[in-house]
N, C-alpha and C. Protein backbone atom coordinates (compact mmCIF):
# COMPACT_ATOMS: atom_id res chain seq x y z
N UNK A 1 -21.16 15.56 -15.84
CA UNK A 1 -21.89 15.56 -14.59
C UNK A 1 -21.12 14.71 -13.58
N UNK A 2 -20.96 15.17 -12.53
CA UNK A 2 -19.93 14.85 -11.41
C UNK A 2 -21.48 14.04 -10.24
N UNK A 3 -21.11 13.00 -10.03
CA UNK A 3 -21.77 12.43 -8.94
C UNK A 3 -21.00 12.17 -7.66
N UNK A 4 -19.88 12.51 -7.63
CA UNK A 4 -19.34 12.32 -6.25
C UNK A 4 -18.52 13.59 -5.86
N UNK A 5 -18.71 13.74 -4.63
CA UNK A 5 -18.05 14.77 -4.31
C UNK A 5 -16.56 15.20 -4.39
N UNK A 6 -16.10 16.29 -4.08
CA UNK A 6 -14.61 16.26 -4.47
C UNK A 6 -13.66 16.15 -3.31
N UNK A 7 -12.44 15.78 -3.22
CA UNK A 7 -11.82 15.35 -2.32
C UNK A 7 -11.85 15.71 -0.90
N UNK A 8 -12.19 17.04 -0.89
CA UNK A 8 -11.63 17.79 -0.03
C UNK A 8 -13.10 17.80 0.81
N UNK A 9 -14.36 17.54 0.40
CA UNK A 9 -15.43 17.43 0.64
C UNK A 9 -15.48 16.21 1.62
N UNK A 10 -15.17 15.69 0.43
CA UNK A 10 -15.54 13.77 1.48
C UNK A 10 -14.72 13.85 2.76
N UNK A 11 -13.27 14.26 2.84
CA UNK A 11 -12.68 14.35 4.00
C UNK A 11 -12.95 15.06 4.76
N UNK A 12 -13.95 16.34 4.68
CA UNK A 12 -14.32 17.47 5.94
C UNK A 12 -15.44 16.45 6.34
N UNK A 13 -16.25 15.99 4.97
CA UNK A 13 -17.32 15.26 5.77
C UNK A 13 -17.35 14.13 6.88
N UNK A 14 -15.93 13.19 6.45
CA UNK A 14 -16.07 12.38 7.04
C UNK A 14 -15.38 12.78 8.79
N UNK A 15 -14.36 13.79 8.90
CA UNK A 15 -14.34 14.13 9.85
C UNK A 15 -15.42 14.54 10.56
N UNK A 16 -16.25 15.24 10.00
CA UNK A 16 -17.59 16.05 10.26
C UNK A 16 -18.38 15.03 11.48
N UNK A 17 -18.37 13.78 10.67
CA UNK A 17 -19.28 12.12 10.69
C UNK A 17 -18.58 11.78 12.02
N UNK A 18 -17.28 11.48 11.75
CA UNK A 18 -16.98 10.91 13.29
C UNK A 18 -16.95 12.12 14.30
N UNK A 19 -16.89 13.11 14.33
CA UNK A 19 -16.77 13.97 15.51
C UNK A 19 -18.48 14.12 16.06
N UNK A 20 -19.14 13.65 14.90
CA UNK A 20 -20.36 13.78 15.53
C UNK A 20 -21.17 12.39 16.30
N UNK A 21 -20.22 11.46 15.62
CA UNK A 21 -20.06 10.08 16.70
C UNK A 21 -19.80 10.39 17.70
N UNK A 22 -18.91 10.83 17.69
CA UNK A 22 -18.13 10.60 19.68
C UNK A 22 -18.68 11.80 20.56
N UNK A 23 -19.47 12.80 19.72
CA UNK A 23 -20.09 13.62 20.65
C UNK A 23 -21.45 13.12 21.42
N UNK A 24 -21.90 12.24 20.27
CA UNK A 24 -23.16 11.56 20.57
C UNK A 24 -23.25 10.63 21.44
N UNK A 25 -21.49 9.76 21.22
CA UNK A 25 -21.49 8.84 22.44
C UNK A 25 -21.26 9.50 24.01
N UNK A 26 -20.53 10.62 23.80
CA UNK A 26 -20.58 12.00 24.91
C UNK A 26 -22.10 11.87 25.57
N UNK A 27 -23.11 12.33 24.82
CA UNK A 27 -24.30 12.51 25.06
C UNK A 27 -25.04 11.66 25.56
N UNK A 28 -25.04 10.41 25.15
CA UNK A 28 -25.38 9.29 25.52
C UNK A 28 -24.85 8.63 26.86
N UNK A 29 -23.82 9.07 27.46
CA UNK A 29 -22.89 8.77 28.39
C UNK A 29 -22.76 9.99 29.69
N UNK A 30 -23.97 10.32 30.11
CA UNK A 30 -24.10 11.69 31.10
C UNK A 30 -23.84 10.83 32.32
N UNK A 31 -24.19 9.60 32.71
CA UNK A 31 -24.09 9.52 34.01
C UNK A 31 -22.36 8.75 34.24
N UNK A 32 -21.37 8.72 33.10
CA UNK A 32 -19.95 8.66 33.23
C UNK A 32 -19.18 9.67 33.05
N UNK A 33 -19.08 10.33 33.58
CA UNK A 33 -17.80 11.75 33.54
C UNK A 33 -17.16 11.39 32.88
N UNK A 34 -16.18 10.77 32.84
CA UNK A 34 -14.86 10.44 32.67
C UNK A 34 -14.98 9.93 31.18
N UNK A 35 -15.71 9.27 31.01
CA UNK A 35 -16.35 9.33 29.21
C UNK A 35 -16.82 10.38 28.36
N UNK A 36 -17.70 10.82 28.81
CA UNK A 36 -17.92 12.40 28.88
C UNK A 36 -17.39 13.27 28.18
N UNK A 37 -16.20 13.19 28.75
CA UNK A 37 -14.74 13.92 28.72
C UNK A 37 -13.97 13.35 27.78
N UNK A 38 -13.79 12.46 27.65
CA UNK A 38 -12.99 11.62 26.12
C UNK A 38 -13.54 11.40 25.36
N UNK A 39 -15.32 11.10 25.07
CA UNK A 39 -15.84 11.06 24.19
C UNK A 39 -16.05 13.17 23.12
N UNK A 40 -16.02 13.98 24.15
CA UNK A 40 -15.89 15.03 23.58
C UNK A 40 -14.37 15.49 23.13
N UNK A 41 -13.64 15.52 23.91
CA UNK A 41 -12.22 15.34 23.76
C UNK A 41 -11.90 14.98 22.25
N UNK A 42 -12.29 14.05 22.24
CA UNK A 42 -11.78 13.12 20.59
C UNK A 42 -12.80 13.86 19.91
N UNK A 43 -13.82 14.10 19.92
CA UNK A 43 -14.73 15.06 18.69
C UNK A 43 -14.69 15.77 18.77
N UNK A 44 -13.64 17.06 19.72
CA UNK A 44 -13.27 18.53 19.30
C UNK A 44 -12.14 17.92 18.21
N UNK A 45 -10.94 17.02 18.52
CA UNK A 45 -10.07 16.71 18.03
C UNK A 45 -9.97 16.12 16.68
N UNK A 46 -11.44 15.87 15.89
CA UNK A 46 -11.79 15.67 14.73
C UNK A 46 -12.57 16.94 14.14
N UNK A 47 -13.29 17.84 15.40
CA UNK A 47 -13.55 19.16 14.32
C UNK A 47 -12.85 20.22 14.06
N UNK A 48 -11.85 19.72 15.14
CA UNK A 48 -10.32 21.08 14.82
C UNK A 48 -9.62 20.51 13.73
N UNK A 49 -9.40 18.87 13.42
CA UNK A 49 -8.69 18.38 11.94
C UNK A 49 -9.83 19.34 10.82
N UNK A 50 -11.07 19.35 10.81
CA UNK A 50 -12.12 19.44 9.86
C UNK A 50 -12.09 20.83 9.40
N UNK A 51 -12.20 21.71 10.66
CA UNK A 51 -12.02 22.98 10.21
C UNK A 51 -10.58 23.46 9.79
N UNK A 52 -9.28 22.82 9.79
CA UNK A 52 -7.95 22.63 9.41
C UNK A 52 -8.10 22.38 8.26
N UNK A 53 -8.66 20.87 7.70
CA UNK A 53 -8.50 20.89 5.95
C UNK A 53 -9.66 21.86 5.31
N UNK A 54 -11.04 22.47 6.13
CA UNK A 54 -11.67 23.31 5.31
C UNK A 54 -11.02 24.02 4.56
N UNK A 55 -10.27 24.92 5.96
CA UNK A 55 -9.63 26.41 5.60
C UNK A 55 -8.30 26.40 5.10
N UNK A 56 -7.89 24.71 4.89
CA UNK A 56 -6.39 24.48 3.87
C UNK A 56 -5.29 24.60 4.78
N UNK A 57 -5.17 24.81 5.93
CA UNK A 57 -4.39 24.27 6.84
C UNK A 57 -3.08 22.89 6.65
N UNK A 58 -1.62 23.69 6.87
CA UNK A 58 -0.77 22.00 6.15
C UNK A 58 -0.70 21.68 7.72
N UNK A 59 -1.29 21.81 9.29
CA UNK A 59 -0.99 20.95 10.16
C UNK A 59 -2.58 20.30 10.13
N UNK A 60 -3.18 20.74 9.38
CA UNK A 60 -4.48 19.87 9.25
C UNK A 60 -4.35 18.20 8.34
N UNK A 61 -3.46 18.72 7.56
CA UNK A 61 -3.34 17.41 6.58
C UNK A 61 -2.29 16.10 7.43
N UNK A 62 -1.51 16.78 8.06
CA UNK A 62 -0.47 15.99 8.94
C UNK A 62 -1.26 15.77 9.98
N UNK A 63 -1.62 16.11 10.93
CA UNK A 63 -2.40 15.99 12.11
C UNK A 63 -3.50 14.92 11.03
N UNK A 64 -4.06 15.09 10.27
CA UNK A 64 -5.54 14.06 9.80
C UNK A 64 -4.83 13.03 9.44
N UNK A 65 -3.69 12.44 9.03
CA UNK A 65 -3.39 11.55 8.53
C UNK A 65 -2.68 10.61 9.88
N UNK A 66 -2.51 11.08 10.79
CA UNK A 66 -1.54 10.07 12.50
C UNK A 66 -3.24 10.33 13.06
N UNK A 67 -4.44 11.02 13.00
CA UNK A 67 -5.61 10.56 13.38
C UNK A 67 -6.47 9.32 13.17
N UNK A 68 -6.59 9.75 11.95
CA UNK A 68 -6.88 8.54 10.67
C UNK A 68 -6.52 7.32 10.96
N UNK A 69 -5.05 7.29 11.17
CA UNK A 69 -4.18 6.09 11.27
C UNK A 69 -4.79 5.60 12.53
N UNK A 70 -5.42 6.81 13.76
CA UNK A 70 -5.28 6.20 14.98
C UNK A 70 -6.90 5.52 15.42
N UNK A 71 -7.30 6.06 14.28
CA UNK A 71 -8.90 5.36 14.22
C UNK A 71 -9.24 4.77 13.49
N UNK A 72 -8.30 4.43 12.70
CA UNK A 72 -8.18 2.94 11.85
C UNK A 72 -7.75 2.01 12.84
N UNK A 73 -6.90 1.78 13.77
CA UNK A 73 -6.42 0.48 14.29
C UNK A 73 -7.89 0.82 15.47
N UNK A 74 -8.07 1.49 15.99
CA UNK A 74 -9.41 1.22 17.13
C UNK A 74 -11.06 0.31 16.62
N UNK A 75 -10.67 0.94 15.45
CA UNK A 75 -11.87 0.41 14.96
C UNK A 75 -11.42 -0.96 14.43
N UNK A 76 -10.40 -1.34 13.92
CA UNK A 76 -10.12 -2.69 13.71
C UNK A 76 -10.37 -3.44 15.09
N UNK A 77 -9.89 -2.86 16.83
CA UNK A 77 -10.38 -3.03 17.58
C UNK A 77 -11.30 -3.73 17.80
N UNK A 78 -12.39 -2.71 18.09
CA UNK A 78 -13.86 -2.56 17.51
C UNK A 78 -14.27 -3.51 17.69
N UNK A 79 -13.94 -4.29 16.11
CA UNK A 79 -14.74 -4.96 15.24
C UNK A 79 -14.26 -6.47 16.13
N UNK A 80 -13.47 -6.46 16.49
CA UNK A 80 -12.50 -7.92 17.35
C UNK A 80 -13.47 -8.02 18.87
N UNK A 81 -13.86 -7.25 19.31
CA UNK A 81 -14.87 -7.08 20.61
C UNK A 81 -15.93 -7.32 20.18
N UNK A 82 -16.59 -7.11 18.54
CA UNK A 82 -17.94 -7.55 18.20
C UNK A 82 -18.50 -5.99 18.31
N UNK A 83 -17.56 -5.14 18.14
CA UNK A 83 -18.60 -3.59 18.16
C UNK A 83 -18.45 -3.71 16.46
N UNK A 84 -19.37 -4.30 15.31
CA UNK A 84 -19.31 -4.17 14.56
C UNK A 84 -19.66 -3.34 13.56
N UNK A 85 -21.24 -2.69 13.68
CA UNK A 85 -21.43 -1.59 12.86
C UNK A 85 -21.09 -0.81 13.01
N UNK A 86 -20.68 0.05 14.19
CA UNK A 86 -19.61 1.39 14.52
C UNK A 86 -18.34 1.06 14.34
N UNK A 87 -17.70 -0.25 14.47
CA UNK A 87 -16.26 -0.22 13.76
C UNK A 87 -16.27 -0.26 12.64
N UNK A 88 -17.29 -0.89 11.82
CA UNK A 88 -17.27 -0.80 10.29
C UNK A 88 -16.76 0.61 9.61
N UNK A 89 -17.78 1.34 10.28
CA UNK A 89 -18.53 2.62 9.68
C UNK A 89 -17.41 3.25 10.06
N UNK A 90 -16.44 3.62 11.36
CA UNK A 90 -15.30 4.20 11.74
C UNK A 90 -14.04 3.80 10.86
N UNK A 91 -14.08 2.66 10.50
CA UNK A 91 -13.19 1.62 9.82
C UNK A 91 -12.89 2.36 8.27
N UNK A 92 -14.29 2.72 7.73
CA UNK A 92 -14.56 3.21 5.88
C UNK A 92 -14.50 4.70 6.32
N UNK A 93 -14.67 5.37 7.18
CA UNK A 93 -14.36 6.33 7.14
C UNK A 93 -13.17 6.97 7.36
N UNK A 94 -12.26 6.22 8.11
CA UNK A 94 -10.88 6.34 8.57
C UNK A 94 -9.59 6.07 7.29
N UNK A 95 -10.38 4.48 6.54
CA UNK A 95 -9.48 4.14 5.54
C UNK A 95 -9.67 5.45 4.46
N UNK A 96 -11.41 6.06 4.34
CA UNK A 96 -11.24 7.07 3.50
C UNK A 96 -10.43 7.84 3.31
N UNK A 97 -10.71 8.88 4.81
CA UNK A 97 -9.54 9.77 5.08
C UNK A 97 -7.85 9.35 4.41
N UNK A 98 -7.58 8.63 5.19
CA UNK A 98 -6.20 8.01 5.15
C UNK A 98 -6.11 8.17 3.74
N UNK A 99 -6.30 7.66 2.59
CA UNK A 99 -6.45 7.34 0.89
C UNK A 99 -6.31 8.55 0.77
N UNK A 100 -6.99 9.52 0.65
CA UNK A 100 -7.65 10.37 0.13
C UNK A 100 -6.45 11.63 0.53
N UNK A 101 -5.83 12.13 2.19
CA UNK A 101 -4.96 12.87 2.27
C UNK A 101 -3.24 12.00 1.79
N UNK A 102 -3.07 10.49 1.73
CA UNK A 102 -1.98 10.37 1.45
C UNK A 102 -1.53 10.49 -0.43
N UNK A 103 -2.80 10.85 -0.86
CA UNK A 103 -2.58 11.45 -2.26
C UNK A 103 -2.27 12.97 -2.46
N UNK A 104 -1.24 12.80 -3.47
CA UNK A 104 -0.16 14.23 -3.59
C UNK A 104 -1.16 15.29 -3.75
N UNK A 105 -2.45 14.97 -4.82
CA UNK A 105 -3.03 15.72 -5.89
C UNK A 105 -3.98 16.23 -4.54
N UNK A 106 -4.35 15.30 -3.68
CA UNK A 106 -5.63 15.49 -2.91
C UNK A 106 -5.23 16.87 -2.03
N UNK A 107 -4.07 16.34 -1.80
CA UNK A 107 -3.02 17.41 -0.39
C UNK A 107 -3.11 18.88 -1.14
N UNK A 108 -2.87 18.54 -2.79
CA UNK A 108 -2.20 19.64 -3.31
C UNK A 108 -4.26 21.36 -3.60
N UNK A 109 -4.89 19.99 -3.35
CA UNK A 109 -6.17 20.82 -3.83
C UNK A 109 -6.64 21.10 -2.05
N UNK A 110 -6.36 20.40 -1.44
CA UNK A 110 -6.69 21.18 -0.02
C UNK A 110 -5.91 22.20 0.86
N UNK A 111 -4.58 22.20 0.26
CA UNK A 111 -3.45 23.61 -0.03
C UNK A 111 -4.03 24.54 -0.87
N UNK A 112 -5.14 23.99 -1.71
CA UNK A 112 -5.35 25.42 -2.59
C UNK A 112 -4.44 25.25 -3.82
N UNK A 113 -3.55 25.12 -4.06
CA UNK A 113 -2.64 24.36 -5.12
C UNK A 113 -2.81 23.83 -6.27
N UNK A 114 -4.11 23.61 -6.32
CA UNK A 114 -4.55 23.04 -7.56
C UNK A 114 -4.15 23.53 -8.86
């Protein structure tokens, strides 16, 4: 009996998770345009990685891993400004990602490869 999901799962999800962050902060942010616009911006740019490793995509795995990387140091950010539970949470989800595609086996089962 398997209690955790399998690789390729946790990483659509967690893309899934932050793109639905920054849409929300989108949403939350109607009377700034210009946020608006970057807060959606960056959460198409995590559901185009998402639907990339669904469908096994190799510029999905490259593209998720210089993302990853790039929302790992923001959220270390973050957390230095005192935005702490959203850098946390961006922070474990980012290091996830990152772990999870820089493994051969992980890459090799979201190629289909298995």
């Amino acid at each position: 009996m398997r209690f955790f999901p399998r690789p390729k799962a946790a990483i659509v999800a967690s893309f899934l998770i932050i793109a639905l962050y920054f849409v929300g902060i989108g949403f939350l942010s109607t009377g700034h345009e210009l946020q608006v616009i970057g807060a959606a911006f960056i959460g198409g740019l995590h559901l185009l990685l998402a639907w990339g490793i669904y469908t096994g995509r190799d510029w999905g795995i490259a593209s998720g891993k210089y993302l990853s990387f790039i929302d790992l140091i923001f959220s270390i950010l973050w957390m230095m400004l005192g935005v702490l539970p959203q850098g946390a949470t961006l922070f474990f989800l980012s290091a996830l990602i990152l772990v999870l595609l820089s493994d051969p086996e992980v890459e090799a089962e979201v190629l289909g490869r298995y």
